[in-house]
Protein backbone atom coordinates (compact mmCIF):
# COMPACT_ATOMS: atom_id res chain seq x y z
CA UNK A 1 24.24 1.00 -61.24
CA UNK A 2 24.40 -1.31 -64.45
CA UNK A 3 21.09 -2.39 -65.81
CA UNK A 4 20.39 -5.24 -68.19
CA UNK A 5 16.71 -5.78 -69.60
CA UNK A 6 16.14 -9.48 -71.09
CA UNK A 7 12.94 -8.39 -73.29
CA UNK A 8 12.65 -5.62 -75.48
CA UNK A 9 8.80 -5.55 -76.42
CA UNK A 10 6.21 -3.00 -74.88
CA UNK A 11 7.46 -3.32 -71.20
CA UNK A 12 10.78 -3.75 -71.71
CA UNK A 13 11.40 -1.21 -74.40
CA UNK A 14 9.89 1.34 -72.21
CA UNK A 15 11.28 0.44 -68.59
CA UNK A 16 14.50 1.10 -71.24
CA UNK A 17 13.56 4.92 -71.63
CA UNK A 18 12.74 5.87 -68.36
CA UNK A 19 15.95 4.29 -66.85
CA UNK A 20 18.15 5.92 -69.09
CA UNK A 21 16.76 9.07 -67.50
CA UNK A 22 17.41 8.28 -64.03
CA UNK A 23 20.46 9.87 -62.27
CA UNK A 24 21.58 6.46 -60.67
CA UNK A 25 21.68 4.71 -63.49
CA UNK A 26 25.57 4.13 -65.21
CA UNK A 27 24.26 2.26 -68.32
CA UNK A 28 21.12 0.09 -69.95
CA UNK A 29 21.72 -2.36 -72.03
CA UNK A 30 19.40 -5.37 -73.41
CA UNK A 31 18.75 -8.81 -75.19
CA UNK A 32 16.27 -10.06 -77.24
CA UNK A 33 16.04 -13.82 -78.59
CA UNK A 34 13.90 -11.64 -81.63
CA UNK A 35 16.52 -10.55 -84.33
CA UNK A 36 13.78 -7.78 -85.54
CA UNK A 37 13.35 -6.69 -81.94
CA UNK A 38 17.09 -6.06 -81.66
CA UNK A 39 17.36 -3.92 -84.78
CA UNK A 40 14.16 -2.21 -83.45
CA UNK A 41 15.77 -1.40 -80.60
CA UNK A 42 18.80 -0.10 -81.78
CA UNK A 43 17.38 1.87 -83.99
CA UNK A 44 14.67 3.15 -81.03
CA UNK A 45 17.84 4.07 -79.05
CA UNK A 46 16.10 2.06 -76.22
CA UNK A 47 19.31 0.78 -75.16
CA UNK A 48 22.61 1.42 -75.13
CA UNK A 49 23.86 -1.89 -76.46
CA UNK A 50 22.85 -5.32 -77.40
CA UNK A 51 24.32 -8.21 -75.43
CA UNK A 52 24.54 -11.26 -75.19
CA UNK A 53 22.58 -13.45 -72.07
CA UNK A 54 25.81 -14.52 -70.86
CA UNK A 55 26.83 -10.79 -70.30
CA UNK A 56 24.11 -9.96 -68.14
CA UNK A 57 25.04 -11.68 -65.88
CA UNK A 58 27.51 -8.94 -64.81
CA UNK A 59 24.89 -6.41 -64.58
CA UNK A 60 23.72 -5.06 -61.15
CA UNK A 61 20.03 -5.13 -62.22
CA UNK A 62 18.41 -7.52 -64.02
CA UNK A 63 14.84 -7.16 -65.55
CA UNK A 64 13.11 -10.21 -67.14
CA UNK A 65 10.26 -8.16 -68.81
CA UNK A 66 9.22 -11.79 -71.16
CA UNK A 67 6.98 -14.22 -71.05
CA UNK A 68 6.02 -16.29 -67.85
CA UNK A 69 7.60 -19.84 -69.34
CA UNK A 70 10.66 -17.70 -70.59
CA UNK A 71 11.36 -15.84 -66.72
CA UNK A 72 11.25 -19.63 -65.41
CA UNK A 73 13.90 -20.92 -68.02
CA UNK A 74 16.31 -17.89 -67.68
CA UNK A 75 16.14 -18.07 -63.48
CA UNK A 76 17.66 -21.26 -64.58
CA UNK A 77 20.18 -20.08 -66.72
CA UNK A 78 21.18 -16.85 -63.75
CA UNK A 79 22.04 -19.48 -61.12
CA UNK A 80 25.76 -18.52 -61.18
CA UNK A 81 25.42 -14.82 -60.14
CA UNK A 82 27.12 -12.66 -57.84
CA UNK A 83 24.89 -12.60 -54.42
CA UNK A 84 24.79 -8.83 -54.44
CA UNK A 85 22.93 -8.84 -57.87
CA UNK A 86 19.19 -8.07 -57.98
CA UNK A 87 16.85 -10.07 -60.44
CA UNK A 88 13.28 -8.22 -60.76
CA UNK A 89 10.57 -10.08 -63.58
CA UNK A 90 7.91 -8.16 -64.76
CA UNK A 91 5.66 -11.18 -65.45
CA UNK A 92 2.06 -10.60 -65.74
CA UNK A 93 1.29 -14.11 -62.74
CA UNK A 94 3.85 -14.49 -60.31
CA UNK A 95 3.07 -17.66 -58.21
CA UNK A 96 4.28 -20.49 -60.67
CA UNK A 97 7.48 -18.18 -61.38
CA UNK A 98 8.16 -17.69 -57.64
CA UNK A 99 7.74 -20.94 -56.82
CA UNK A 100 9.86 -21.82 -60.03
CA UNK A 101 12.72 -19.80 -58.87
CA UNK A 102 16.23 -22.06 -58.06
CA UNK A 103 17.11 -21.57 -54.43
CA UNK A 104 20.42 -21.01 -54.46
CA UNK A 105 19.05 -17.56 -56.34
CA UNK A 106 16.44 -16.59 -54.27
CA UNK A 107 17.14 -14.32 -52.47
CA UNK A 108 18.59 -12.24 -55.61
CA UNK A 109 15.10 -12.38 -56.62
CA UNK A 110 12.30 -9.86 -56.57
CA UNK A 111 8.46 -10.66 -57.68
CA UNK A 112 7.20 -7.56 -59.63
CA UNK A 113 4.41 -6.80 -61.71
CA UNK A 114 3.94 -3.12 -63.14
CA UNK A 115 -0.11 -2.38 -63.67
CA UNK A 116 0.50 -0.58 -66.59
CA UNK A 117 0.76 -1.68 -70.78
CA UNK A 118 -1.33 -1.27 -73.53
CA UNK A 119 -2.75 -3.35 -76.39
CA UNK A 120 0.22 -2.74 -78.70
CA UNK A 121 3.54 -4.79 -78.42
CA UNK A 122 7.25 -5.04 -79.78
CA UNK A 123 10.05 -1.89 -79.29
CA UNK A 124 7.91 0.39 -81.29
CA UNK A 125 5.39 0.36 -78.77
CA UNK A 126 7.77 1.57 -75.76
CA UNK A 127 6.31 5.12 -74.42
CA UNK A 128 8.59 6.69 -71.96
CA UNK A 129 6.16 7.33 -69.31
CA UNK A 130 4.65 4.43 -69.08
CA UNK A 131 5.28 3.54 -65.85
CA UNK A 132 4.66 6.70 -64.42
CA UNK A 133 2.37 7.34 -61.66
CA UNK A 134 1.16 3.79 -62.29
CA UNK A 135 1.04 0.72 -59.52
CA UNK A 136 3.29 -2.09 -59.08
CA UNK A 137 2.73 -5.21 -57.28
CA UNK A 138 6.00 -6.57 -55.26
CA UNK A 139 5.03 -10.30 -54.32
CA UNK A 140 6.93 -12.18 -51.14
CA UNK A 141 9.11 -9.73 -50.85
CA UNK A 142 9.82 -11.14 -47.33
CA UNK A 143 11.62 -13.64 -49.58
CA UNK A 144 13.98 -11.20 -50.99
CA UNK A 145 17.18 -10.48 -49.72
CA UNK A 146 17.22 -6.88 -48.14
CA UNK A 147 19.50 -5.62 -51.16
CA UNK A 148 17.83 -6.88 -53.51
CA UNK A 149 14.28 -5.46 -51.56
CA UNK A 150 16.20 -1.88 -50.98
CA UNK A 151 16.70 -1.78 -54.68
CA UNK A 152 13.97 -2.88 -56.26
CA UNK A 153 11.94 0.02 -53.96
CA UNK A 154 14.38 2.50 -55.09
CA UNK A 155 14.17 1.73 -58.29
CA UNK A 156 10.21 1.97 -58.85
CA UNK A 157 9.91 4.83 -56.41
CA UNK A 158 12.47 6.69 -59.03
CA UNK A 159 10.19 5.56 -61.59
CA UNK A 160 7.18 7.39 -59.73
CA UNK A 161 5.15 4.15 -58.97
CA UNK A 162 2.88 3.53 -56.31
CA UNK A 163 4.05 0.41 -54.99
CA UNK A 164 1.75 -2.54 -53.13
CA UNK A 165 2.47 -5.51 -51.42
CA UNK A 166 0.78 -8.99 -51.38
CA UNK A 167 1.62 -12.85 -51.81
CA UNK A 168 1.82 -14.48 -55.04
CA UNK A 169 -1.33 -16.52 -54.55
CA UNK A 170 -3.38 -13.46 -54.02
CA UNK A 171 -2.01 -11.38 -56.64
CA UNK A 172 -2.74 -13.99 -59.57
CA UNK A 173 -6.58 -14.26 -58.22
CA UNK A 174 -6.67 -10.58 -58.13
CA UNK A 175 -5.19 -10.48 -61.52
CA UNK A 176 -7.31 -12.48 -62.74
CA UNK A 177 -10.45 -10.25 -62.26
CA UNK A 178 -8.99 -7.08 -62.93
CA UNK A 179 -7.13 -7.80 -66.36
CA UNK A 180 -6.77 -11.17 -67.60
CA UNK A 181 -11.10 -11.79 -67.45
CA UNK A 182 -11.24 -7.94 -69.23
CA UNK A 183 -8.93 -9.96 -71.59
CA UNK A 184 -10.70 -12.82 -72.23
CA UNK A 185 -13.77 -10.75 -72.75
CA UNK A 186 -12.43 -8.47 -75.17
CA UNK A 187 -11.49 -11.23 -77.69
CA UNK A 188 -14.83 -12.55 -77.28
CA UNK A 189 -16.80 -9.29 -78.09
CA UNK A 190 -14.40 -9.04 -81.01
CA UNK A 191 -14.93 -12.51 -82.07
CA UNK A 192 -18.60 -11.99 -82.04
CA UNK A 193 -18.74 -9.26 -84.38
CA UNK A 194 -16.03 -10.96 -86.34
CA UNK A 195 -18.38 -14.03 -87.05
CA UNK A 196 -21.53 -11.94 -88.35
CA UNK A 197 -22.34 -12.10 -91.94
CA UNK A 198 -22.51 -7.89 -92.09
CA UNK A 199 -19.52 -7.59 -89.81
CA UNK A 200 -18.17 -4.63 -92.01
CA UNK A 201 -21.69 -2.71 -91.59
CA UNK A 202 -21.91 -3.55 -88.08
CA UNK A 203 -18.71 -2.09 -87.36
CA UNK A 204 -19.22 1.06 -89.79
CA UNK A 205 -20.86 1.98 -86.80
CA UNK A 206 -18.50 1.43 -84.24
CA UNK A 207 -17.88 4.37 -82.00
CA UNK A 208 -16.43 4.81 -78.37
CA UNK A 209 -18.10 2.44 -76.52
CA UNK A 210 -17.34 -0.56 -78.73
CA UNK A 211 -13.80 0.57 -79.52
CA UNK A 212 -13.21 1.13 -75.83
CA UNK A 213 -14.63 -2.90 -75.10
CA UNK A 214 -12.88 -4.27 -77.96
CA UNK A 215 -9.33 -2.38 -77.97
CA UNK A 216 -7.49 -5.48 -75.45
CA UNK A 217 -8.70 -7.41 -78.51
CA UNK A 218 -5.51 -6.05 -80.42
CA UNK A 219 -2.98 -7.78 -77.62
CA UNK A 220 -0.50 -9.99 -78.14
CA UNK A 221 -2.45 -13.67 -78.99
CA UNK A 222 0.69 -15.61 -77.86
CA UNK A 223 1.57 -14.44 -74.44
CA UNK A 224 -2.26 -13.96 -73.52
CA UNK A 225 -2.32 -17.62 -74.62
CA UNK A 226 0.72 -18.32 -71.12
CA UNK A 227 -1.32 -15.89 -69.00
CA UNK A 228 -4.38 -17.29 -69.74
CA UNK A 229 -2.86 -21.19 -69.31
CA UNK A 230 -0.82 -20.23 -66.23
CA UNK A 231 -3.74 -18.54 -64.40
CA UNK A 232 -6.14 -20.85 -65.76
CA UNK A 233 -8.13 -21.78 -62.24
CA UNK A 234 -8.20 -17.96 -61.27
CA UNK A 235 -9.16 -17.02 -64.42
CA UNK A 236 -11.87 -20.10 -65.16
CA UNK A 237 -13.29 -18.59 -61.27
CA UNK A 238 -13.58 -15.04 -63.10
CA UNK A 239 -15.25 -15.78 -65.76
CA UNK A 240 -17.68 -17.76 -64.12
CA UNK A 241 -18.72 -15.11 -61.80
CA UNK A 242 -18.59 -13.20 -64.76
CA UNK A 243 -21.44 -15.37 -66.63
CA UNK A 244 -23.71 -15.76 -63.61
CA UNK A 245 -23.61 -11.37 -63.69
CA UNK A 246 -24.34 -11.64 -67.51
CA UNK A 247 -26.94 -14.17 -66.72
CA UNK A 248 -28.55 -12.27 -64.28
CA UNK A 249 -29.07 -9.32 -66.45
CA UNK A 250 -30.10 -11.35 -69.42
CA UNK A 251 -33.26 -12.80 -67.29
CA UNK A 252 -33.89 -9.38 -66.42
CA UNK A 253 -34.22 -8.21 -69.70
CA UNK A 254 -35.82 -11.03 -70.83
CA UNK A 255 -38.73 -11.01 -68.48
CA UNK A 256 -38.93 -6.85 -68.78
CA UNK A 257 -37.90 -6.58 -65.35
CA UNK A 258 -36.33 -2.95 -66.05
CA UNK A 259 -36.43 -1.71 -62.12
CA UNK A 260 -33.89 -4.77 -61.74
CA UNK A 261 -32.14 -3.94 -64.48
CA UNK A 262 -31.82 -0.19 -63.53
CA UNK A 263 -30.42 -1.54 -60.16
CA UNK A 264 -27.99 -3.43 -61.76
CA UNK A 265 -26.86 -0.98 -63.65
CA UNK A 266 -26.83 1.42 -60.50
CA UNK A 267 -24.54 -1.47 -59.08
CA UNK A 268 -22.38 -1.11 -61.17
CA UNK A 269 -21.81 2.53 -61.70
CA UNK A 270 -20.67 2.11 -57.64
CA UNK A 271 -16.88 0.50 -58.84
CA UNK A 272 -16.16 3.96 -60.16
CA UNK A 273 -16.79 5.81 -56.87
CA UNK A 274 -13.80 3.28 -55.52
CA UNK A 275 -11.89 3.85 -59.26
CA UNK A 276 -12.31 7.75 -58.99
């Protein structure tokens, strides 16, 4: 099996080094519209050669591990494939790409979104394991041709994933709470400290807590800017629910109501009894 990765950043870079070490796989190679990613990449050993888009195209697998507005444009650009090749995105909301995805390709097509990353980006951030023993989301895969389905399960079962199944719509609302409000909240706490006079005393003392709230802060600003304006309803829902929590608490504290306040608290300590 012949892989081709369009993306070479955190995700991509990485789903590069695991593949490489899979039995099945004949060969990995990539493309990057970044000139520095390419070098980076090459150098990395991430893939085995550079190519260009019109090359992939001949691969059996395709991974679009890019931005949401870039998977829509180069669905476009794959609608001359062979039927029996499989097309799997990695984008971080999948409704507006599913529903962006030509017909005549859609059943090439497979929804995916890997729960894993961290706050660094580019080739030098790929870490081998990163998908390992982490959860993916596979969205409509009803859709899918049964190729294209048997593949795409084989491949992130090899990659030791826990996979889950759900409908587009769903998985962007659930999205939204789990990692793109975290998101949003993270460049706010940053921003806060940010905009205080003694910012550089304040964060002298900085320590786990702080680090551990702030450390989404050091993503990507452009493509949280497309996850953040193609989720923008889930995500405005999130936050709001978000605020009226905050809000809650606030009047608690305000009015010395600490038995509510412990409560809360208690509340909340309950997520990691689901978590652990």
């Amino acid at each position: 099996m012949n892989v081709a990765i369009v993306g070479l950043g955190l995700m991509g870079g990485s789903l590069a080094l695991s593949l490489k070490k899979l039995t099945f796989i004949d060969s990995v190679v990539g493309s990057d519209h970044n000139k520095e990613h390419i070098k980076d990449a090459l150098k990395l050993g991430l893939v085995n050669e550079i190519v260009k888009f019109e090359e992939i195209k001949k691969c059996d697998v395709i991974f679009l591990a890019i931005p949401v507005n870039g998977v829509i444009s180069a669905l476009k650009d794959l609608r001359d494939i062979s039927q029996d090749t499989t097309i799997i995105d990695l984008g971080s909301t999948k409704e507006l790409i599913v529903s962006s995805v030509p017909h005549a390709i859609r059943k090439n097509f497979v929804a995916a979104h890997p729960m894993t990353g961290t706050e660094n980006f580019g080739p030098q951030a790929a870490i081998e394991e990163l998908y390992n023993n982490q959860s993916v989301v596979l969205c409509d895969l009803e859709d899918s041709g049964e190729l294209q389905r048997k593949t795409a399960r084989k491949i992130f079962k090899a990659l030791g994933m826990k996979k889950y199944f759900m409908r587009s719509h769903e998985h962007d609302r659930h999205a939204a709470f789990i990692s793109h409000m975290p998101h949003a909240i993270s460049f706010s706490i940053a921003n806060t400290v940010m905009k205080q006079e003694n910012k550089h005393n304040i964060l002298a003392l900085a320590a786990g807590g702080f680090r551990s709230m702030s450390r989404l802060a050091k993503s990507s600003p452009r493509m949280w800017e497309d996850i953040f304006k193609q989720n923008k309803s889930n995500l405005l829902e999130a936050i709001e629910l978000f605020e009226g929590e905050l809000s809650e608490l606030k009047k608690s504290i305000q009015n010395d109501e600490w038995e509510k306040v412990n409560k809360t608290m208690e509340n909340g300590n309950g997520l990691h009894d689901i978590l652990d």
